[in-house]
PDB file of N, CA and C in Angstrom:
ATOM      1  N   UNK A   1       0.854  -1.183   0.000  1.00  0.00           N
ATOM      2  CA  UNK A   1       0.000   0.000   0.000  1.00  0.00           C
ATOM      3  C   UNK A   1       0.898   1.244   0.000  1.00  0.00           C
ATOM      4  N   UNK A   2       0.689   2.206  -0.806  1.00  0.00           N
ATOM      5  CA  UNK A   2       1.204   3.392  -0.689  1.00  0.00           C
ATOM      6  C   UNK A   2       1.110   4.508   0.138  1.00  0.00           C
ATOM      7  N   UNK A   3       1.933   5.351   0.395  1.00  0.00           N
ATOM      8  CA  UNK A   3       1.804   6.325   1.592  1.00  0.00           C
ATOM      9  C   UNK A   3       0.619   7.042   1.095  1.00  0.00           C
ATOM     10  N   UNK A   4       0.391   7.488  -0.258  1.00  0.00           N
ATOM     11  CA  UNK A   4      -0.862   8.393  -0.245  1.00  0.00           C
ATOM     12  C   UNK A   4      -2.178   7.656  -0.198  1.00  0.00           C
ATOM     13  N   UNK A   5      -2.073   6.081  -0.083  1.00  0.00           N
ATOM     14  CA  UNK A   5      -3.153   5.413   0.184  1.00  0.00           C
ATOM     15  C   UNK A   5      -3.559   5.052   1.640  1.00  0.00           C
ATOM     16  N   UNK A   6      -2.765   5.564   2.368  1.00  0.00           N
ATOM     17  CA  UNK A   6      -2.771   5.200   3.700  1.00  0.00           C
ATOM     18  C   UNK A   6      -2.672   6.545   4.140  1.00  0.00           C
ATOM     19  N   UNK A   7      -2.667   7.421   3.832  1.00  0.00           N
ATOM     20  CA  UNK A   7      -3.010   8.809   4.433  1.00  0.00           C
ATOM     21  C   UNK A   7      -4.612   9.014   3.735  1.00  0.00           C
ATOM     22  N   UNK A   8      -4.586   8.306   2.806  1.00  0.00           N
ATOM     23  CA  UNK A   8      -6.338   8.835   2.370  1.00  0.00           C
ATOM     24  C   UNK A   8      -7.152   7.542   3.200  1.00  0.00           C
ATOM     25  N   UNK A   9      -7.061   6.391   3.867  1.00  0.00           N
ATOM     26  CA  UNK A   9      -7.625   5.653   4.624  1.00  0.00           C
ATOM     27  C   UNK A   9      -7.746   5.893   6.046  1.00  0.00           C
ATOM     28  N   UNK A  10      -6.407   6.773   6.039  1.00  0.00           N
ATOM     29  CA  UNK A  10      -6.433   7.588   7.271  1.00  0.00           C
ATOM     30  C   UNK A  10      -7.728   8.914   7.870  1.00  0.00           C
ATOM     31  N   UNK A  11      -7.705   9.950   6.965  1.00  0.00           N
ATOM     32  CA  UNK A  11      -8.346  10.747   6.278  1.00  0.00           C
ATOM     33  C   UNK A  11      -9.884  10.022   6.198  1.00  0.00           C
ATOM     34  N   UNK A  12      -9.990   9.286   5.808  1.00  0.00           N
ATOM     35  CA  UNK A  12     -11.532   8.622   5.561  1.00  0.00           C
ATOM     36  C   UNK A  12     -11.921   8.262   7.071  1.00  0.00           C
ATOM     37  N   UNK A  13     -11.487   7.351   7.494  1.00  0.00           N
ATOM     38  CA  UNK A  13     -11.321   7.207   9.217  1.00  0.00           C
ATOM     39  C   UNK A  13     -11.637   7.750   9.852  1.00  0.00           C
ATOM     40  N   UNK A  14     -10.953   8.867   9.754  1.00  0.00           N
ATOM     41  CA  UNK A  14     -11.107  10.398  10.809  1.00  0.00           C
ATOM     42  C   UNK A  14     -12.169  10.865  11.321  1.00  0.00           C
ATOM     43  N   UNK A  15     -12.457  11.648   9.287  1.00  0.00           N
ATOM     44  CA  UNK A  15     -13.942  11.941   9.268  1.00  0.00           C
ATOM     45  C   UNK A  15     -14.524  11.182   9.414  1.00  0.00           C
ATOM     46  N   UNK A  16     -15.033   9.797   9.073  1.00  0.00           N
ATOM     47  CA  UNK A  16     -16.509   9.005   9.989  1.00  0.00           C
ATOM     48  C   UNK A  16     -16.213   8.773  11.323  1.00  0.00           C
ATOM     49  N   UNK A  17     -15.202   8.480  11.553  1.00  0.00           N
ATOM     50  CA  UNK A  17     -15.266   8.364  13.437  1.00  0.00           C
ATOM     51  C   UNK A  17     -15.432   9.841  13.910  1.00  0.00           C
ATOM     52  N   UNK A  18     -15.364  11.533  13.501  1.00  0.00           N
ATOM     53  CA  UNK A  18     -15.410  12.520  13.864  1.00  0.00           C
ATOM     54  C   UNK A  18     -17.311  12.616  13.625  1.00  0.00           C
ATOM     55  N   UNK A  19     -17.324  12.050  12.657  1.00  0.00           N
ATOM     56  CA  UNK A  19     -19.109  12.418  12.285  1.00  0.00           C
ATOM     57  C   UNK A  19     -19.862  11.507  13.206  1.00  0.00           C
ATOM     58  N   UNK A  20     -18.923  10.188  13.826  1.00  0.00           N
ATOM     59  CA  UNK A  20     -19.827   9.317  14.702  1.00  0.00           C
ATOM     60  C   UNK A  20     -19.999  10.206  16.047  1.00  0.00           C
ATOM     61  N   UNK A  21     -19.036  11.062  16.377  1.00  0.00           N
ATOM     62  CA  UNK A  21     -18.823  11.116  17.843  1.00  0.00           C
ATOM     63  C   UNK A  21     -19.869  12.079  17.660  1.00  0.00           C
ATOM     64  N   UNK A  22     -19.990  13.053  16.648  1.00  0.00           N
ATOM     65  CA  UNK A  22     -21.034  14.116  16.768  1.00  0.00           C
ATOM     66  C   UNK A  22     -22.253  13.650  16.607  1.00  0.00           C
ATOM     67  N   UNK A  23     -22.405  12.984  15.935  1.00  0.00           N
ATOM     68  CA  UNK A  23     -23.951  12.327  15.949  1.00  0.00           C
ATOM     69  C   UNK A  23     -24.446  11.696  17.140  1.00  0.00           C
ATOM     70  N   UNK A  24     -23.471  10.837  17.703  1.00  0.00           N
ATOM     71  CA  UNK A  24     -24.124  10.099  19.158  1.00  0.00           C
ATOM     72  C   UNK A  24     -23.381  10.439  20.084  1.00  0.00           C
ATOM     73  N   UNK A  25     -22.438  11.388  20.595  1.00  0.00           N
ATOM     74  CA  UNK A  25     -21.953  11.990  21.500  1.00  0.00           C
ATOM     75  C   UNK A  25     -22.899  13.581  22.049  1.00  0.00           C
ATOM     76  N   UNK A  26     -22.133  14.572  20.499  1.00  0.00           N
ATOM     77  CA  UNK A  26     -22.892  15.825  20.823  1.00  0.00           C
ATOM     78  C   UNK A  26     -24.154  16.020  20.534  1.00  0.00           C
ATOM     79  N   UNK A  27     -24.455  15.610  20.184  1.00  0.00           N
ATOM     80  CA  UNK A  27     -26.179  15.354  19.257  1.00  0.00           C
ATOM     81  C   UNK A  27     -27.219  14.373  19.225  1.00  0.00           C
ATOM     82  N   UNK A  28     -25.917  13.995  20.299  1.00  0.00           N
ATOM     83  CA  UNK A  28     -27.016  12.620  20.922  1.00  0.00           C
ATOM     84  C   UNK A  28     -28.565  12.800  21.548  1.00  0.00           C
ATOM     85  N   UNK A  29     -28.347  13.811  22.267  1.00  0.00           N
ATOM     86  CA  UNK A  29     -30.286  14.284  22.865  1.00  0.00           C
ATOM     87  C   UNK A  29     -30.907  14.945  21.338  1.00  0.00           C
ATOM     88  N   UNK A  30     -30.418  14.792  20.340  1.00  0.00           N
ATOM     89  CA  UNK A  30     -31.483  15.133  19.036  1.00  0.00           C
ATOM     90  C   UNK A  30     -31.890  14.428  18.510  1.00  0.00           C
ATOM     91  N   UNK A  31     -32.986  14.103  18.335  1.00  0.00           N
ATOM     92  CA  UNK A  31     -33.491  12.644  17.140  1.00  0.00           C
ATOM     93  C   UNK A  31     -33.457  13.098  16.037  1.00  0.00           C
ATOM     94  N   UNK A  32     -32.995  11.690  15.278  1.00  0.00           N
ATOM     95  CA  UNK A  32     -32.928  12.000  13.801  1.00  0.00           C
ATOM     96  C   UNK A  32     -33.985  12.609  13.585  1.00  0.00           C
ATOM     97  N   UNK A  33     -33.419  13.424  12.508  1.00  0.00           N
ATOM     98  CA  UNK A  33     -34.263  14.712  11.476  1.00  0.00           C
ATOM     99  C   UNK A  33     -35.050  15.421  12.056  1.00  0.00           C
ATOM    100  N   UNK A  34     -34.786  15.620  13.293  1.00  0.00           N
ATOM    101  CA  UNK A  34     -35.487  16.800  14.152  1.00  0.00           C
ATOM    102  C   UNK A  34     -35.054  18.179  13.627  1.00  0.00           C
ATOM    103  N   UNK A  35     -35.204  19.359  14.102  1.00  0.00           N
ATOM    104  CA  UNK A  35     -34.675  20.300  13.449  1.00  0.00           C
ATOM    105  C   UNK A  35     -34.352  21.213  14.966  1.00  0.00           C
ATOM    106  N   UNK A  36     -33.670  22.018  15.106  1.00  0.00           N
ATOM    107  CA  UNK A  36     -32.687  22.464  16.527  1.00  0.00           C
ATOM    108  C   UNK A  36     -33.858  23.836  16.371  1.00  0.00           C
ATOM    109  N   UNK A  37     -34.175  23.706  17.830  1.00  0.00           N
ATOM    110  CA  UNK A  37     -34.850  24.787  17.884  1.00  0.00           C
ATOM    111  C   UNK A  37     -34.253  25.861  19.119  1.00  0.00           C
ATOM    112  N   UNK A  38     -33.808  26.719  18.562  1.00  0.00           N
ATOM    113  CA  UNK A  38     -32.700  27.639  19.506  1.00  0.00           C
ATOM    114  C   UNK A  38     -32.961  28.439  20.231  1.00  0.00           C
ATOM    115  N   UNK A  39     -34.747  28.548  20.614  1.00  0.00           N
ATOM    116  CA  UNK A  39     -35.327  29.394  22.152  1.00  0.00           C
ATOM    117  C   UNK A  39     -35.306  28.498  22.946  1.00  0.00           C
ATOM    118  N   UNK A  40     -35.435  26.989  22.565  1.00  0.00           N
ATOM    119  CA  UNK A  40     -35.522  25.877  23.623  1.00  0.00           C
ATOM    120  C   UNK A  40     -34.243  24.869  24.162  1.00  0.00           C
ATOM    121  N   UNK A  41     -32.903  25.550  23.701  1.00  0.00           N
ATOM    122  CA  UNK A  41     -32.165  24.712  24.258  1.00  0.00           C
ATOM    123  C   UNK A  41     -31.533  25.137  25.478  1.00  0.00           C
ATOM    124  N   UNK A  42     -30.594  23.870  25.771  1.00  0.00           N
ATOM    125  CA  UNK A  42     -29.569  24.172  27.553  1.00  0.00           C
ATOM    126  C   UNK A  42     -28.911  24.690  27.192  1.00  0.00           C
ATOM    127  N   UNK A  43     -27.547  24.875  28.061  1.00  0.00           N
ATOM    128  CA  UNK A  43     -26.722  25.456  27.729  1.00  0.00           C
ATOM    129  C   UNK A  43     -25.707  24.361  27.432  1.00  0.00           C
ATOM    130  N   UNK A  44     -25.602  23.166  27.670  1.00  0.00           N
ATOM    131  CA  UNK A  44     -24.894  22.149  27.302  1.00  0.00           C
ATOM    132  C   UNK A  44     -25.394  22.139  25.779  1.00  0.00           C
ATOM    133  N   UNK A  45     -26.939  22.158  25.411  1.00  0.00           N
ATOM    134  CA  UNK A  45     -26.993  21.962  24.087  1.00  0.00           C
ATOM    135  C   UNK A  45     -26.094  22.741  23.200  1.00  0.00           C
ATOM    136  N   UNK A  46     -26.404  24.250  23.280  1.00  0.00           N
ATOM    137  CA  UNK A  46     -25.800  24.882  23.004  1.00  0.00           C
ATOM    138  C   UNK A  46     -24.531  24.761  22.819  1.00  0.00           C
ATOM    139  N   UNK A  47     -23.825  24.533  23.677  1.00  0.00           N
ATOM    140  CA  UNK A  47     -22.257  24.054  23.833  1.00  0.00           C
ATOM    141  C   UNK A  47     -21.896  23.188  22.665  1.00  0.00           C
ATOM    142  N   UNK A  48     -23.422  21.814  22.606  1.00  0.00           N
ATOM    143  CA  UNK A  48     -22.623  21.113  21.736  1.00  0.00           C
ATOM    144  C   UNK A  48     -23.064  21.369  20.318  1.00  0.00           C
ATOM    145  N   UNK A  49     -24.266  22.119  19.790  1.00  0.00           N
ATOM    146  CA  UNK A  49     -24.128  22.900  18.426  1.00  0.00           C
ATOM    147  C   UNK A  49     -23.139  23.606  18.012  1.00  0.00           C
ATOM    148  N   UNK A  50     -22.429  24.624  19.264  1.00  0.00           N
ATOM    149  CA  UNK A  50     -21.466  25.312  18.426  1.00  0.00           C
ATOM    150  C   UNK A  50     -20.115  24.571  18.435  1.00  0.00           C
ATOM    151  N   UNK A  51     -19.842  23.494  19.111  1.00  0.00           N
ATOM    152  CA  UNK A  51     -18.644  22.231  18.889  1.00  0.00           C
ATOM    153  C   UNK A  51     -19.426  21.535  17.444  1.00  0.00           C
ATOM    154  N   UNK A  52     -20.252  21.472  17.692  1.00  0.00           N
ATOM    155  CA  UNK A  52     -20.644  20.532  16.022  1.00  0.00           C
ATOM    156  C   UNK A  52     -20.444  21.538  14.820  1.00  0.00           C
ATOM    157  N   UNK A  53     -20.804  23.095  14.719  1.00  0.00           N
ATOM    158  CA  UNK A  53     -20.651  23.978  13.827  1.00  0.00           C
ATOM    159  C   UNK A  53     -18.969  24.201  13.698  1.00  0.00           C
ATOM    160  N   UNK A  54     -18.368  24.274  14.596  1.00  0.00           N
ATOM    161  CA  UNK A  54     -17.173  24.379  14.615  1.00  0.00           C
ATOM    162  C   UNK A  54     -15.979  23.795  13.784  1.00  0.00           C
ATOM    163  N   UNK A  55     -16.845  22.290  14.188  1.00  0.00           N
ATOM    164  CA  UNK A  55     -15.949  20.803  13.839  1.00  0.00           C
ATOM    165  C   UNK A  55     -16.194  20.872  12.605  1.00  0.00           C
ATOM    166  N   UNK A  56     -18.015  20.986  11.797  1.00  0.00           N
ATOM    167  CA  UNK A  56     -17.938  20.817  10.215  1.00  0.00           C
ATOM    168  C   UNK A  56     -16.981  22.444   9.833  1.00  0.00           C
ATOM    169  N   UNK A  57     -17.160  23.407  10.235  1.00  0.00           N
ATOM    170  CA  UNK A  57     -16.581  24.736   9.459  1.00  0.00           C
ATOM    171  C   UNK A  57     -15.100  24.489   9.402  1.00  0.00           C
ATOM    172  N   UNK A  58     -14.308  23.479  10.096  1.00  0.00           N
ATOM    173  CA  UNK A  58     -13.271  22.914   9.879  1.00  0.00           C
ATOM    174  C   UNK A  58     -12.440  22.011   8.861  1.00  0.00           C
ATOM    175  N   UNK A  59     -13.753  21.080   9.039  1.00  0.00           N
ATOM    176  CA  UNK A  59     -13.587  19.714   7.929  1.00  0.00           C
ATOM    177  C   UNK A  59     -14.150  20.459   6.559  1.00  0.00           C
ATOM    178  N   UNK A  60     -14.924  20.931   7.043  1.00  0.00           N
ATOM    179  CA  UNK A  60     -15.963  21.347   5.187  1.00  0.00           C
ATOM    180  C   UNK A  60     -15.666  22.446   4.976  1.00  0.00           C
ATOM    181  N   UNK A  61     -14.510  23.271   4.241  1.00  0.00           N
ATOM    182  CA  UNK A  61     -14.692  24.657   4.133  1.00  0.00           C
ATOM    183  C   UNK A  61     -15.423  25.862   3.072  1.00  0.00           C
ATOM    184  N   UNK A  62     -15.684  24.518   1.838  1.00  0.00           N
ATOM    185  CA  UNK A  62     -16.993  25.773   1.573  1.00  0.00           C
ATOM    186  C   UNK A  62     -17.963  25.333   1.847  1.00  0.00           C
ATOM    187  N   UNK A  63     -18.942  26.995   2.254  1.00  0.00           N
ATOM    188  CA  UNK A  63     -19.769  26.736   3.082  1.00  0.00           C
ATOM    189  C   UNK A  63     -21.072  26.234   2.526  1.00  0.00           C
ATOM    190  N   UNK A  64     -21.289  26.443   0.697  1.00  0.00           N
ATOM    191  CA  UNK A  64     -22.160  25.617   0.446  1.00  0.00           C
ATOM    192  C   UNK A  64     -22.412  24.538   0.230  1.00  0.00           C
ATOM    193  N   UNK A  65     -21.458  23.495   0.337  1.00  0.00           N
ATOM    194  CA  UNK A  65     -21.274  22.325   0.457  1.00  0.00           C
ATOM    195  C   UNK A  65     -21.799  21.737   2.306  1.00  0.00           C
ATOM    196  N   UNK A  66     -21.002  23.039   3.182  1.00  0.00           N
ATOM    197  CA  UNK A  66     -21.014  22.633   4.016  1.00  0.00           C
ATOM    198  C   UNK A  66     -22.449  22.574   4.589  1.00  0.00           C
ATOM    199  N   UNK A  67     -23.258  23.364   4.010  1.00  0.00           N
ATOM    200  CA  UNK A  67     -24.572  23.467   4.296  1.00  0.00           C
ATOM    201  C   UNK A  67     -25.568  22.495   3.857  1.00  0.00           C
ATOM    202  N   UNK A  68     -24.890  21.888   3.177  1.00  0.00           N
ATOM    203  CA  UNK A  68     -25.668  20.457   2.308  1.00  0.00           C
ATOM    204  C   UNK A  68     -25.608  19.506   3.613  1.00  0.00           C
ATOM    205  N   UNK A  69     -24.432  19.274   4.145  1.00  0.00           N
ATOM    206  CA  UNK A  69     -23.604  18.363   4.679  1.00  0.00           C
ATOM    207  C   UNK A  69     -23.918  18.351   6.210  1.00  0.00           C
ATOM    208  N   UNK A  70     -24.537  19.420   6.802  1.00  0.00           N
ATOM    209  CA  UNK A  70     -24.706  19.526   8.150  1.00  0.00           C
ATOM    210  C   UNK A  70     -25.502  18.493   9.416  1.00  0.00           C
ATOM    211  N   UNK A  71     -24.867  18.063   9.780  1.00  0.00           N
ATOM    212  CA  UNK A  71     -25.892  17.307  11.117  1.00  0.00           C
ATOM    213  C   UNK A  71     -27.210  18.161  11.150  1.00  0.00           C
ATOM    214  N   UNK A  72     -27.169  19.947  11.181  1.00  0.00           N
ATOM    215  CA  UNK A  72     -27.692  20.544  12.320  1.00  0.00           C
ATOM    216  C   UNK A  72     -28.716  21.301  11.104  1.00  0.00           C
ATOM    217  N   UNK A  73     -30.229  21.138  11.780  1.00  0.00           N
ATOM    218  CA  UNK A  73     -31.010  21.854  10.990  1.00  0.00           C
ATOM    219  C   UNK A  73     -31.859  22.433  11.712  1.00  0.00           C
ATOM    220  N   UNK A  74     -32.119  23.957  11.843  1.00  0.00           N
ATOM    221  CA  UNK A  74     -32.296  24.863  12.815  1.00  0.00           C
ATOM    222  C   UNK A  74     -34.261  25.047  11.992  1.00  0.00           C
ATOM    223  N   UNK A  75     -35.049  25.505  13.079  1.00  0.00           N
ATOM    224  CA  UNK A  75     -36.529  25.666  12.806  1.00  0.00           C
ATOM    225  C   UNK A  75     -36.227  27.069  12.310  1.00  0.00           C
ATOM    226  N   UNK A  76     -37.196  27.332  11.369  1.00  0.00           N
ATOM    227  CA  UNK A  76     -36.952  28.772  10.787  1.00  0.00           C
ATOM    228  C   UNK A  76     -38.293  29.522  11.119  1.00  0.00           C
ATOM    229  N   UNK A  77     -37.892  30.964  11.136  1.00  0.00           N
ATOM    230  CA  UNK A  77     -38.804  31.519  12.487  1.00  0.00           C
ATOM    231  C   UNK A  77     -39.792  32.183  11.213  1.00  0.00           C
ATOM    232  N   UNK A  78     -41.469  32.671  11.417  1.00  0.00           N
ATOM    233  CA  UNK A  78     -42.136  32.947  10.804  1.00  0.00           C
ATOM    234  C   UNK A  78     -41.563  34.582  10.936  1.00  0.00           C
ATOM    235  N   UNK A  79     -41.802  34.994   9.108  1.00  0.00           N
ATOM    236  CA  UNK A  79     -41.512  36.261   9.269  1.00  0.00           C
ATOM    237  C   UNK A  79     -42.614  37.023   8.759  1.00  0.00           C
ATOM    238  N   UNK A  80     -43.574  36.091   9.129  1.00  0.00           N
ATOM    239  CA  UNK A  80     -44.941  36.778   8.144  1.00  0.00           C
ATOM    240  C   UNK A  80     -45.077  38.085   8.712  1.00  0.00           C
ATOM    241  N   UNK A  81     -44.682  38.429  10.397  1.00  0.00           N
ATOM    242  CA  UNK A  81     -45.659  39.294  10.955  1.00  0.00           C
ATOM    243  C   UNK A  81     -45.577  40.759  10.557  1.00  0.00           C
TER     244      UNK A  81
END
């Protein structure tokens, strides 16, 4: 195996064991496809949205990709009024 094949298995690794820990570590009190509603969280939640925003604005740097790609999907507030 070659070094650039073992730095890209490396690399692959990373990111799914980094996307596991956020999914069932920090994001663990969210059920799938819920959407984050940000008048109702703790402050631990909090804590761990902006460690999860952090971690993808790291790994993913453009941001429209990164926005495809996100764990985190926030309720969007009515602006009818």
């Amino acid at each position: 195996m070659t070094k650039q094949r073992i730095y890209e298995a490396n690399i692959k690794r990373s990111v799914a064991e980094m996307y596991h820990h956020m999914e069932n570590n920090l994001l663990g009190w969210l059920n799938d496809g819920d959407e984050v509603d940000e008048d109702n969280l703790t402050d631990e939640q909090i804590d761990s949205v902006f460690a999860v925003q952090a971690i993808e604005e790291e790994w993913v740097l453009d941001p429209d990709l990164r926005q495809e790609m996100t764990l985190l999907t926030f309720i969007e507030e009515d602006t009818d009024d």
